[in-house]
Protein backbone atom coordinates (compact mmCIF):
# COMPACT_ATOMS: atom_id res chain seq x y z
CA UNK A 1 125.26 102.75 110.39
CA UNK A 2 127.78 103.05 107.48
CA UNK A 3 126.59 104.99 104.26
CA UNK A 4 126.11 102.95 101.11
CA UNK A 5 126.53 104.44 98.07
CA UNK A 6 123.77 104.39 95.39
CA UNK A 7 124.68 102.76 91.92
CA UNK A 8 122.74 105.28 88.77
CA UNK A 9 120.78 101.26 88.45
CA UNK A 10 119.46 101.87 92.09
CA UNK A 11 118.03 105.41 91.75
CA UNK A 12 116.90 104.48 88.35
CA UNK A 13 114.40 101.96 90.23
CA UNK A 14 113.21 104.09 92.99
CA UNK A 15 112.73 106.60 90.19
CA UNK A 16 110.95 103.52 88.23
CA UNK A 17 109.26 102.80 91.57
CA UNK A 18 107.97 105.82 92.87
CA UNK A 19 106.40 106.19 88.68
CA UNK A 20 105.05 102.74 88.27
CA UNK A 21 103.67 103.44 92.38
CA UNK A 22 101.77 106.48 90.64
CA UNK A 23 100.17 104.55 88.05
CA UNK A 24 98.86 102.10 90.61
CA UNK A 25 97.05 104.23 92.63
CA UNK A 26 95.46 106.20 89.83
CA UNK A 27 94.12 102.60 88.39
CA UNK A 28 92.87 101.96 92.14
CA UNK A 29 91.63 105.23 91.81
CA UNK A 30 90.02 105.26 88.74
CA UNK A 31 87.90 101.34 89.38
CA UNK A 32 86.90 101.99 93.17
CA UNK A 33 85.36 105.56 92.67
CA UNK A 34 86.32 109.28 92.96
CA UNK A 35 85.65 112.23 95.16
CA UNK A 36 82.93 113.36 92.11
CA UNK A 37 79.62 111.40 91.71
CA UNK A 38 78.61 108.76 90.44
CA UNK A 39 80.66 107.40 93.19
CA UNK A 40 80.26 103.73 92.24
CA UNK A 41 82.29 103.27 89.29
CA UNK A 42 81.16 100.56 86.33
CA UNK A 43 82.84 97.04 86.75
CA UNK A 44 86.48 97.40 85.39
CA UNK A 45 87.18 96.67 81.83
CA UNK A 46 89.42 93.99 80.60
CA UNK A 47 92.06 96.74 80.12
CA UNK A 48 92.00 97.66 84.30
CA UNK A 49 92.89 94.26 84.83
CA UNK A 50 95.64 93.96 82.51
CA UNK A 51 97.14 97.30 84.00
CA UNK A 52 97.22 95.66 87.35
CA UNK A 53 98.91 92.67 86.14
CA UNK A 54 101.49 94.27 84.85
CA UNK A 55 101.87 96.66 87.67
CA UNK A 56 101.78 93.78 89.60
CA UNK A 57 103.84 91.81 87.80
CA UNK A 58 106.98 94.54 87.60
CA UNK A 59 106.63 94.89 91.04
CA UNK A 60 106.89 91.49 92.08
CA UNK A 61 109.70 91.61 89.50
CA UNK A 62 111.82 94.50 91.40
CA UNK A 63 110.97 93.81 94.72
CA UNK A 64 113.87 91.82 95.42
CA UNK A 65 116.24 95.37 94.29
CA UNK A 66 113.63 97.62 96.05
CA UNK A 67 113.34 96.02 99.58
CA UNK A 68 116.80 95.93 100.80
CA UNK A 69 117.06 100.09 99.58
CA UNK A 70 113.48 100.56 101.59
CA UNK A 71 114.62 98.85 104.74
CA UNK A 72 118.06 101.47 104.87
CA UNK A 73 115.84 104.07 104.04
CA UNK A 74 113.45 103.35 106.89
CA UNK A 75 116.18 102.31 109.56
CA UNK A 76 118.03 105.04 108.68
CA UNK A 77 115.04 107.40 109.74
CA UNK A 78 114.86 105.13 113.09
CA UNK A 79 111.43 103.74 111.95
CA UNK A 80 110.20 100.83 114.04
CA UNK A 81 107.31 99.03 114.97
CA UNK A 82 105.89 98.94 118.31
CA UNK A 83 107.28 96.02 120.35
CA UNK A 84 104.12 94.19 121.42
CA UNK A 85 102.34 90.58 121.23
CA UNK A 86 99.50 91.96 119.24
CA UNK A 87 101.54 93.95 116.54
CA UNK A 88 102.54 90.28 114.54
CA UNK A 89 98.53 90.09 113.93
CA UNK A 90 98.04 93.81 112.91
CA UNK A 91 100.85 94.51 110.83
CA UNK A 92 102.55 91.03 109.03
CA UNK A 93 106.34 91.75 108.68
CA UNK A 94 106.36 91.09 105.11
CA UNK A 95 104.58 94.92 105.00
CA UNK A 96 107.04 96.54 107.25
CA UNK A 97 110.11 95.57 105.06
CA UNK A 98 107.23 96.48 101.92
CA UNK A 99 104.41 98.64 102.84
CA UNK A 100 103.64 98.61 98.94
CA UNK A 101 102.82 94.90 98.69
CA UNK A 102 99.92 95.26 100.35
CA UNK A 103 99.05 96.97 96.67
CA UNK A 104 100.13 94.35 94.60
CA UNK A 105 99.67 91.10 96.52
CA UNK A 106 96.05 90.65 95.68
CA UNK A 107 95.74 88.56 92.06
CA UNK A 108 93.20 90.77 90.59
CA UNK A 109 91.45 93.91 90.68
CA UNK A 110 88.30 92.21 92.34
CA UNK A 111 90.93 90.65 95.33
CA UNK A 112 92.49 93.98 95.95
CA UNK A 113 89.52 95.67 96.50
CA UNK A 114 88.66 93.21 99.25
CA UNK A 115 91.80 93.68 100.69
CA UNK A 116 91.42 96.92 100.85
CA UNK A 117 87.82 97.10 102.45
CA UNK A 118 86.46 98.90 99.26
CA UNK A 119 84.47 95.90 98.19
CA UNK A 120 80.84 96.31 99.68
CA UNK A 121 79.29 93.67 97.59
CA UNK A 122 79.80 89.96 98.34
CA UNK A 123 79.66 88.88 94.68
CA UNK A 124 79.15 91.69 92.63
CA UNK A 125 81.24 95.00 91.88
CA UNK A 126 80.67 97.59 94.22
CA UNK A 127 83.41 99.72 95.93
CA UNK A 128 82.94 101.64 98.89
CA UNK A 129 83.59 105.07 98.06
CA UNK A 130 83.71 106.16 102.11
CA UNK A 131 85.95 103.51 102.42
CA UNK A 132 88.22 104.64 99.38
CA UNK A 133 88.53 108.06 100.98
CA UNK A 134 89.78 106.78 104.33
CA UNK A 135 92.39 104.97 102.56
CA UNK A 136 93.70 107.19 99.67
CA UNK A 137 95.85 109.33 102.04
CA UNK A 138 97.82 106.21 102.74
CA UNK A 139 98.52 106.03 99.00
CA UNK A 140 99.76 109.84 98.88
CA UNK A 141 101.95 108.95 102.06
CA UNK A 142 103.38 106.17 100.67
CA UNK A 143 104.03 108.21 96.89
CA UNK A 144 105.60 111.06 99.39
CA UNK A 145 107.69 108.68 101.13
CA UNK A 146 109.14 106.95 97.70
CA UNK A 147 109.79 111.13 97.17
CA UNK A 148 112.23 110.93 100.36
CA UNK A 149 113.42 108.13 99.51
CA UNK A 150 115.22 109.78 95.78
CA UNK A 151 115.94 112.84 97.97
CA UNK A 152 117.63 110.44 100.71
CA UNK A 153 119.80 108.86 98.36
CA UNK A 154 120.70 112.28 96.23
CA UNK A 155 121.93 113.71 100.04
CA UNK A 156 124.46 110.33 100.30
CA UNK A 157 125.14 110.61 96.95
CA UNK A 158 125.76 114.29 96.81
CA UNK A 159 127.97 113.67 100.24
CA UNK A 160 130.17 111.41 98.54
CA UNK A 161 131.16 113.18 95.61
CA UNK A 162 131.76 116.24 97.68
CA UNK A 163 134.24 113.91 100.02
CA UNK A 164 136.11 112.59 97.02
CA UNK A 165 136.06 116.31 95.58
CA UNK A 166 137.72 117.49 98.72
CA UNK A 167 140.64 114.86 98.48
């Protein structure tokens, strides 16, 4: 696979990314529960929701610049998913080209939550705080990932200016 070289716009974004990523999961975080009691948070505020709209909203807004930079990332690391009949229903394709989505599809707070499996009441607030453990290391893997991502693209970028240093 040829190397592509990174425009200052496109590390910029990861960097934006992988910052706007962190604020995500601390708002999932804070509304679903934490490792401390009271383990069942209060309903979110007005102000939770707005957070996640605008989280939501930039990365809607980016994901068209993000997606192509995660997929040469990923291939580039020889990442695939398992070839089976099955795998379609487990694992859409719109979350292998954007594992993040998953994080910012939902319309609201309340709709995440049920995405994510938190939600124990039907039509009250109530987040499963077993549940919220189980999945919290897949928000640190994913922050670590956007980590290798910058680190990727420093290496190609680092390897080009050393190629056009030696001519």
């Amino acid at each position: 696979m040829e190397q592509t070289d990174y425009t200052s716009a496109e590390r910029k974004l990861i960097e934006e990314w992988a910052e706007k990523w962190l604020a995500l999961i601390e708002l999932i975080n804070n509304v679903t529960g934490s490792d401390e009691p009271p383990f069942s948070p209060p309903l979110p505020v007005e102000i939770d929701e707005v957070a996640y709209q605008s989280l939501r909203l930039w990365f809607m807004g980016h994901e068209a610049q993000f997606v192509p930079l995660w997929k040469e990332f990923y291939e580039s690391r020889g990442w695939r998913l398992p070839e089976s009949e099955d795998s379609g229903d487990d694992f859409p394709e719109e979350y292998v080209d954007n594992p993040f989505l998953f994080f910012y599809e939902p319309e609201g707070l309340y709709c995440l939550a049920q995405q994510l499996d938190f939600q124990s009441g039907i039509d009250i607030w109530e987040p499963s705080e077993y549940r919220a453990r189980i999945v919290r290391p897949i928000f640190i893997r994913l922050g670590e990932l956007l980590l290798e991502l910058l680190d990727w693209i420093d290496r190609r970028e680092s390897s080009r200016v050393h190629k056009e240093s030696a001519c």
